[in-house]
Protein backbone atom coordinates (compact mmCIF):
# COMPACT_ATOMS: atom_id res chain seq x y z
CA UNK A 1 27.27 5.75 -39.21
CA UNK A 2 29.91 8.36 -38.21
CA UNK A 3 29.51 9.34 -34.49
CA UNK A 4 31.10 12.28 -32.25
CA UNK A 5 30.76 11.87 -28.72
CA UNK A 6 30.75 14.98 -26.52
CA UNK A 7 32.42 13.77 -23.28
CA UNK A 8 33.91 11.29 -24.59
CA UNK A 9 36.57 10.51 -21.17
CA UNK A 10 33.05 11.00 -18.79
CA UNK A 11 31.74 8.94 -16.79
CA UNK A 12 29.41 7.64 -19.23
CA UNK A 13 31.26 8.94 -21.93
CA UNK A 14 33.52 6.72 -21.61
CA UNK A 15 31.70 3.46 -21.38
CA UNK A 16 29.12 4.71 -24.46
CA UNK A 17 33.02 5.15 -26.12
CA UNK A 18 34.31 1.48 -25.17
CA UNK A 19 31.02 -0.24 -25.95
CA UNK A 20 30.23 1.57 -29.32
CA UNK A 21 33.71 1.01 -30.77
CA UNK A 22 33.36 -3.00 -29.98
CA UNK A 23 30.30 -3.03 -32.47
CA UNK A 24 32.24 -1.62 -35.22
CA UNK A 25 30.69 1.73 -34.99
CA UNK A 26 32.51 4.92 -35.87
CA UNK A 27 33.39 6.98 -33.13
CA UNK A 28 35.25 9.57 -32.50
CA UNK A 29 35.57 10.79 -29.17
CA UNK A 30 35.87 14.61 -28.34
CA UNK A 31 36.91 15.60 -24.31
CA UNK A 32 37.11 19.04 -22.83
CA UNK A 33 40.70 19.78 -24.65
CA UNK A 34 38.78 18.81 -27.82
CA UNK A 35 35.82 20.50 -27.87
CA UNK A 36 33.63 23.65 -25.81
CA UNK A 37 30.26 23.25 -26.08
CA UNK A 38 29.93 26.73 -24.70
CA UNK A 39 32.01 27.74 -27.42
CA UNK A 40 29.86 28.01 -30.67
CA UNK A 41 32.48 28.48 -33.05
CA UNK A 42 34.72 26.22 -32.01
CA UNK A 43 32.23 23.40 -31.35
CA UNK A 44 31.23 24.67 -35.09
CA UNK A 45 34.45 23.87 -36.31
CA UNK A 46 34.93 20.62 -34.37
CA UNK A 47 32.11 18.99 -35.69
CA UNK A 48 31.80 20.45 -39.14
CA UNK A 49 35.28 18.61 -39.36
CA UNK A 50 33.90 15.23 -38.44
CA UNK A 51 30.95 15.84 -40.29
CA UNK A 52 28.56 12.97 -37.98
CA UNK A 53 25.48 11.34 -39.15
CA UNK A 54 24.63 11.64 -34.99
CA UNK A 55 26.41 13.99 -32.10
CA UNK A 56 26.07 12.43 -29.16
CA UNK A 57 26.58 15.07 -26.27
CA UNK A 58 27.46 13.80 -22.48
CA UNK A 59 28.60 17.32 -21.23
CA UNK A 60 26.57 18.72 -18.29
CA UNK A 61 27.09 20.96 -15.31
CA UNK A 62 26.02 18.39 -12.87
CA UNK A 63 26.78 19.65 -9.52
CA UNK A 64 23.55 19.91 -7.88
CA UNK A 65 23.91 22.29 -5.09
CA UNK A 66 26.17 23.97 -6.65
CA UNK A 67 23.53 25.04 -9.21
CA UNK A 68 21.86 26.79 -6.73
CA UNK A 69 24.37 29.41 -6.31
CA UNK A 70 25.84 29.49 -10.14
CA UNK A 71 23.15 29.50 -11.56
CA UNK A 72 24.66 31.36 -14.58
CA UNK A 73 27.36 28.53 -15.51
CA UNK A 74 24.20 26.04 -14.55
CA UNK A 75 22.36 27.95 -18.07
CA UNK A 76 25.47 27.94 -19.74
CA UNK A 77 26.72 24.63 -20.03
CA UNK A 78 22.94 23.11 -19.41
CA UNK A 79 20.99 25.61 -21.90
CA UNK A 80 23.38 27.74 -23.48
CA UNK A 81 25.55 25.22 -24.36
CA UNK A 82 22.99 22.48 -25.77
CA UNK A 83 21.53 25.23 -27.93
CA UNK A 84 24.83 25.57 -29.65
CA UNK A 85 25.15 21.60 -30.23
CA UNK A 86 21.43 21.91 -31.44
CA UNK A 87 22.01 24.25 -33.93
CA UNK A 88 25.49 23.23 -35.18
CA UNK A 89 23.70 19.66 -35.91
CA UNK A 90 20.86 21.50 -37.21
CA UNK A 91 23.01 23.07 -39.81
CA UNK A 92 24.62 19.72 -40.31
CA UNK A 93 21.56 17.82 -40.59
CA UNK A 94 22.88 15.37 -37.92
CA UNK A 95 20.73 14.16 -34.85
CA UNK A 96 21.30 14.42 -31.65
CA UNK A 97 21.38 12.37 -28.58
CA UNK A 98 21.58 14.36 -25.41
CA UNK A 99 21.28 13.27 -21.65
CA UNK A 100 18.22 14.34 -19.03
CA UNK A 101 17.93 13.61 -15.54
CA UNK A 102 15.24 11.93 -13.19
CA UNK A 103 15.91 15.62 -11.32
CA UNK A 104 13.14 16.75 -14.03
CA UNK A 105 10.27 15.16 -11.47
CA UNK A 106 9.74 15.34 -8.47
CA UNK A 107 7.55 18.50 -8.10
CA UNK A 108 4.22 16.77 -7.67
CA UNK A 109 3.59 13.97 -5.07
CA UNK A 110 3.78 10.75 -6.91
CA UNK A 111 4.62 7.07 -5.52
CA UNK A 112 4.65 4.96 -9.54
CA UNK A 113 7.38 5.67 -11.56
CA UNK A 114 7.10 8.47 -14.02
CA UNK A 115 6.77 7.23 -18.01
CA UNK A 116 7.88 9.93 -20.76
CA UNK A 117 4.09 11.34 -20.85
CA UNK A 118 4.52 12.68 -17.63
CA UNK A 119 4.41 15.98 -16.50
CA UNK A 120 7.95 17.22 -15.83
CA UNK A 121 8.45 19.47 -12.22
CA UNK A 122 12.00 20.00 -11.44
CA UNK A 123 12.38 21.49 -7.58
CA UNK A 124 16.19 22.65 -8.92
CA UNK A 125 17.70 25.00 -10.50
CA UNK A 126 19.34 21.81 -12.03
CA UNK A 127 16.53 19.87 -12.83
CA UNK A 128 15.05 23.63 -14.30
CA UNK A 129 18.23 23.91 -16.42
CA UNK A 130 17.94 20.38 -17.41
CA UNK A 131 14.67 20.64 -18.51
CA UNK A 132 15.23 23.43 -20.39
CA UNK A 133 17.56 21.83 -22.43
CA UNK A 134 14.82 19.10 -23.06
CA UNK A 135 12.98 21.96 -24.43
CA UNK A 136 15.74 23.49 -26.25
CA UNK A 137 16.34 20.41 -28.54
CA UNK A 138 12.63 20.04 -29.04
CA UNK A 139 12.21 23.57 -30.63
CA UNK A 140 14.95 23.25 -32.98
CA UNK A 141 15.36 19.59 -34.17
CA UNK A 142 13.34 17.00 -35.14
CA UNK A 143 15.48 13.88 -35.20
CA UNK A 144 16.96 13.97 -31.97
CA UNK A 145 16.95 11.53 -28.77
CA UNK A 146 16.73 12.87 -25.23
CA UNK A 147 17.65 10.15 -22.64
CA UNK A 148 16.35 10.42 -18.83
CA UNK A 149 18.97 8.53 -16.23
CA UNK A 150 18.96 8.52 -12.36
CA UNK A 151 21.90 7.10 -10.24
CA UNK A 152 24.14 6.66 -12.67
CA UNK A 153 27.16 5.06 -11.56
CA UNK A 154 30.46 3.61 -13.87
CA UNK A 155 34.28 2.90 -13.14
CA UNK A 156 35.05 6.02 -14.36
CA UNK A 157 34.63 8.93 -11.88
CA UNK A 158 32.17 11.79 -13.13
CA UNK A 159 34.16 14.58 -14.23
CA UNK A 160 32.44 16.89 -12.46
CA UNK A 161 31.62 15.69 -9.52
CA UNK A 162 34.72 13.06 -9.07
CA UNK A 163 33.08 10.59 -7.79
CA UNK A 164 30.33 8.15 -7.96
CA UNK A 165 28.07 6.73 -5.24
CA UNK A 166 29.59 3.21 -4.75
CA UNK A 167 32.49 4.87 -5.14
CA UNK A 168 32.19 7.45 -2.66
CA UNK A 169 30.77 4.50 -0.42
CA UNK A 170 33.84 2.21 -0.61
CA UNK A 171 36.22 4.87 0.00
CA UNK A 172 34.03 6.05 3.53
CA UNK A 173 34.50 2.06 4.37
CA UNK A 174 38.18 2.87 4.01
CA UNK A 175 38.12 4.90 7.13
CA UNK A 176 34.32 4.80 8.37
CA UNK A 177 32.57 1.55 10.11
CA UNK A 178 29.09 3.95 10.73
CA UNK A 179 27.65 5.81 7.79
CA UNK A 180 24.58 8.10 7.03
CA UNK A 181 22.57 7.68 4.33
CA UNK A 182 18.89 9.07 3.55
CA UNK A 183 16.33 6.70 3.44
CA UNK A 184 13.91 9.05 2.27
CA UNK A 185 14.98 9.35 -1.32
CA UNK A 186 13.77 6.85 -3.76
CA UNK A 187 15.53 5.89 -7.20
CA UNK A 188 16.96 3.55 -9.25
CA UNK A 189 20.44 3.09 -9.07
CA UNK A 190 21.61 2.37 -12.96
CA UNK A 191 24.65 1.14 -14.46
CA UNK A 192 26.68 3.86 -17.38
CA UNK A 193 27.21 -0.12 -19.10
CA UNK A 194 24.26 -1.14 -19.43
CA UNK A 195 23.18 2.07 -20.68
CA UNK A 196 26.09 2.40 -23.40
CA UNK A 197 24.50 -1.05 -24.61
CA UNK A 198 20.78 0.10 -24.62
CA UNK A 199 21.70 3.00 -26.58
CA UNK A 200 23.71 1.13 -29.44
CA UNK A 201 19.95 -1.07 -29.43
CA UNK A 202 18.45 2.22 -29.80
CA UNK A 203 19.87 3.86 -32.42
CA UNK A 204 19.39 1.03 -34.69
CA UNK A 205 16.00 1.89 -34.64
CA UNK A 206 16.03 5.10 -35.67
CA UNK A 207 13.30 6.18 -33.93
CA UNK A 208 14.16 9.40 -32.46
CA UNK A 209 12.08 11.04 -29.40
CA UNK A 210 12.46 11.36 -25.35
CA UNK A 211 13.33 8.05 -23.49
CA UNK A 212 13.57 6.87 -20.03
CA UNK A 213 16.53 4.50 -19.63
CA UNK A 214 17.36 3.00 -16.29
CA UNK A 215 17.91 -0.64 -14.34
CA UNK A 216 14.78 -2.22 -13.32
CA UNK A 217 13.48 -1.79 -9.92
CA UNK A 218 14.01 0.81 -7.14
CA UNK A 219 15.43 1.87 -3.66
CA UNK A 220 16.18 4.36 -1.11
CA UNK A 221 20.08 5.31 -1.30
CA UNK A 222 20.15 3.99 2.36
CA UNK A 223 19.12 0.66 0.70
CA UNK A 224 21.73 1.36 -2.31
CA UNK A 225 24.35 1.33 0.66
CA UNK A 226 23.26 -1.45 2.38
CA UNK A 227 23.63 -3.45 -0.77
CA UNK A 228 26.76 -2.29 -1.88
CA UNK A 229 28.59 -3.13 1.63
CA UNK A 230 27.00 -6.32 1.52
CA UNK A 231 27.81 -7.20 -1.84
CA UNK A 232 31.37 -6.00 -1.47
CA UNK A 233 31.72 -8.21 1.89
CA UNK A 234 31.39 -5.47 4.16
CA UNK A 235 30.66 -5.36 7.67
CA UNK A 236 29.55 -1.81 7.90
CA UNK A 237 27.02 0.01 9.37
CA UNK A 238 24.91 2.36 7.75
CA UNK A 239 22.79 4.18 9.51
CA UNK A 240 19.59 6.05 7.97
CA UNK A 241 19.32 9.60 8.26
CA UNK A 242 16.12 12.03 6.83
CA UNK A 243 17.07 14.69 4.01
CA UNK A 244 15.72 17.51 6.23
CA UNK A 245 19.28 16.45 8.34
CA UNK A 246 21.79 17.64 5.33
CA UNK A 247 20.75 20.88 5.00
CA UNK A 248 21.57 20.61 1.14
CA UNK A 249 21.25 24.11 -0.93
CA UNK A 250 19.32 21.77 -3.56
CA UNK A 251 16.25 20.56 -3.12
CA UNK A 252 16.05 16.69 -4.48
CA UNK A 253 12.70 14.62 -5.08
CA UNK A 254 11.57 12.12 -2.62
CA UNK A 255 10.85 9.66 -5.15
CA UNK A 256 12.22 10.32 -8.89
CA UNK A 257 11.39 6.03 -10.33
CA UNK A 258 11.71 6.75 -14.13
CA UNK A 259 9.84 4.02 -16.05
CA UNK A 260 11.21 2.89 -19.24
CA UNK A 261 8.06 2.45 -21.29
CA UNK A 262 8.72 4.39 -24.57
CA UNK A 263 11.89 1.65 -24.91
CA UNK A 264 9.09 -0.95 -24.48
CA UNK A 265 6.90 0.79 -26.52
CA UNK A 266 9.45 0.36 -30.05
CA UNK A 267 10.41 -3.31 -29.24
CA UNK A 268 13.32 -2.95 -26.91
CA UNK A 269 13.39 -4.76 -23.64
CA UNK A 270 14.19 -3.47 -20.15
CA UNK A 271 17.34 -2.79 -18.71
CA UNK A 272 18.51 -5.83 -15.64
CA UNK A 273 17.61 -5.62 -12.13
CA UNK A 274 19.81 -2.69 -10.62
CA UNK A 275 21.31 -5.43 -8.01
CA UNK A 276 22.40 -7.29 -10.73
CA UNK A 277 23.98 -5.04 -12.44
CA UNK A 278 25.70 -3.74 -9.17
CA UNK A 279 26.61 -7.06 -8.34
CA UNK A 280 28.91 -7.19 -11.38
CA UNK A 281 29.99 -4.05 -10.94
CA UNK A 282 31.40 -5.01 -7.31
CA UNK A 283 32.77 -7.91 -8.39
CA UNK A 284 35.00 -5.98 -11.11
CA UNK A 285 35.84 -3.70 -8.25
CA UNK A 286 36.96 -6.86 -5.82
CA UNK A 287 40.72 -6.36 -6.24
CA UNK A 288 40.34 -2.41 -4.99
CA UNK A 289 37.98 -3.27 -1.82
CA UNK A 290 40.09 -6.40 -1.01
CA UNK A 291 43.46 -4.13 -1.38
CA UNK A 292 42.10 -0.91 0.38
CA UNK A 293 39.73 -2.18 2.63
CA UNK A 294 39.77 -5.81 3.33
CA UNK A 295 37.29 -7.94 5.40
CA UNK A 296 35.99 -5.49 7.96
């Protein structure tokens, strides 16, 4: 199967890259200086090039508050910009995989994780323009996949934000010994590896439609703190804070659990425990925490 993957030097790009290449599959990886996906004609003439059997798009405008106040670029890279990859594989007769967000709930009071049948509620304008990208695809293609992720975290930085959030936590332990984290936003943190390998399982089925795909279990990001500090052999304090206390432009669900049932439903099996894949994670990080911030 001939692949192009939009993003391809992402954060998840770049694992879905690494991972899919080691099983023989053929990739070819498009980044930024490659390919526009706001740019129909030259996405057109990208891909019409390659000629893939599946287009497998990782590009997103991801900065959540900043959505709030660009809303047009939000449309344009998260609507727009899908659209364009929708019909160019449409004309192609390729499929598409394209990447969702747990930012698509949260709208309703619920405490159980959502499953696929779920009614989406985005309280965004990034979870909106996520969501309509969701409906985007649907309207024009029939063999496509839509994946849902939440906390996604990898050792390469996201290119649009620059960071991730055991990232971001190791360098505060750099300089920090007391750091705030809300406790009153619940997700699962969820590994861009063991994704990359759930989605190789998944498009040997074939079987195309909307899928949850996240680590097993849940936390606060307080609690996604705590563990990362004391996995990483840090003595630091972290210190919960509400969300009411950040005064973020962008509203984010209090609890946005994705449950991975659909993947169940077709045979696969669930992703690991998210501390277990974090704990590996850490451990590949080891040489930068022991370097830059020792045994505080």
């Amino acid at each position: 199967m001939k692949i192009a993957l939009i993003g391809a030097d992402g954060q998840l790009g770049t694992d879905i890259y690494k991972i899919f290449k080691e099983k023989g599959l053929d990739v070819t990886g498009l980044t930024i200086d490659d390919i526009n996906i706001c740019n129909k004609d030259l996405s057109k003439e990208v891909l019409f090039r390659i000629k893939p059997a599946l287009v497998i798009n990782t590009a997103a405008y991801n900065l959540v508050d900043d959505c709030e106040e660009n809303i047009s670029t939000a449309f344009l890279v998260n609507v727009e910009g899908v659209k364009n990859v929708a019909q160019i594989c449409l004309e192609l007769n390729s499929a598409l995989m394209h990447f969702s967000t747990d930012y698509v709930f949260g709208g309703y009071e619920k405490k159980i994780p959502y499953t696929e049948n779920d009614c989406p509620a985005p309280l965004s304008i990034y979870g909106i323009s996520k969501l309509a990208g969701e409906y985007v695809i649907k309207y024009l293609l029939t063999k496509y996949y839509i994946i849902r992720v939440s906390g996604l975290y990898g050792h390469k930085s996201s290119l649009g934000k620059g960071y991730n959030f055991v990232d971001l936590m190791l360098n505060l332990a750099i300089k920090e010994t007391d750091i705030k984290v809300v406790d009153d936003q619940i997700l699962t943190p969820t590994s861009t590896k063991d994704v990359a390998k759930k989605l190789y399982e998944l498009i040997l089925t074939g079987k195309y439609g909307t899928y949850h795909m996240t680590n097993n279990g849940s936390c606060s990001w307080f609690e996604f703190a705590v563990e990362i500090f004391k996995l990483a052999g840090l003595d630091i304090k972290v210190i919960p804070i509400k969300t009411c206390q950040l005064n973020s432009k962008a509203r984010r669900p209090n609890y946005s659990v994705l449950d991975n049932k659909r993947l169940r439903e077709i045979g696969l099996s669930d992703l690991r425990h998210w501390k277990v894949a974090l704990n590996e994670y850490i451990e590949e990080k080891k040489k930068f925490i022991d370097s830059n911030i020792g045994k505080k």
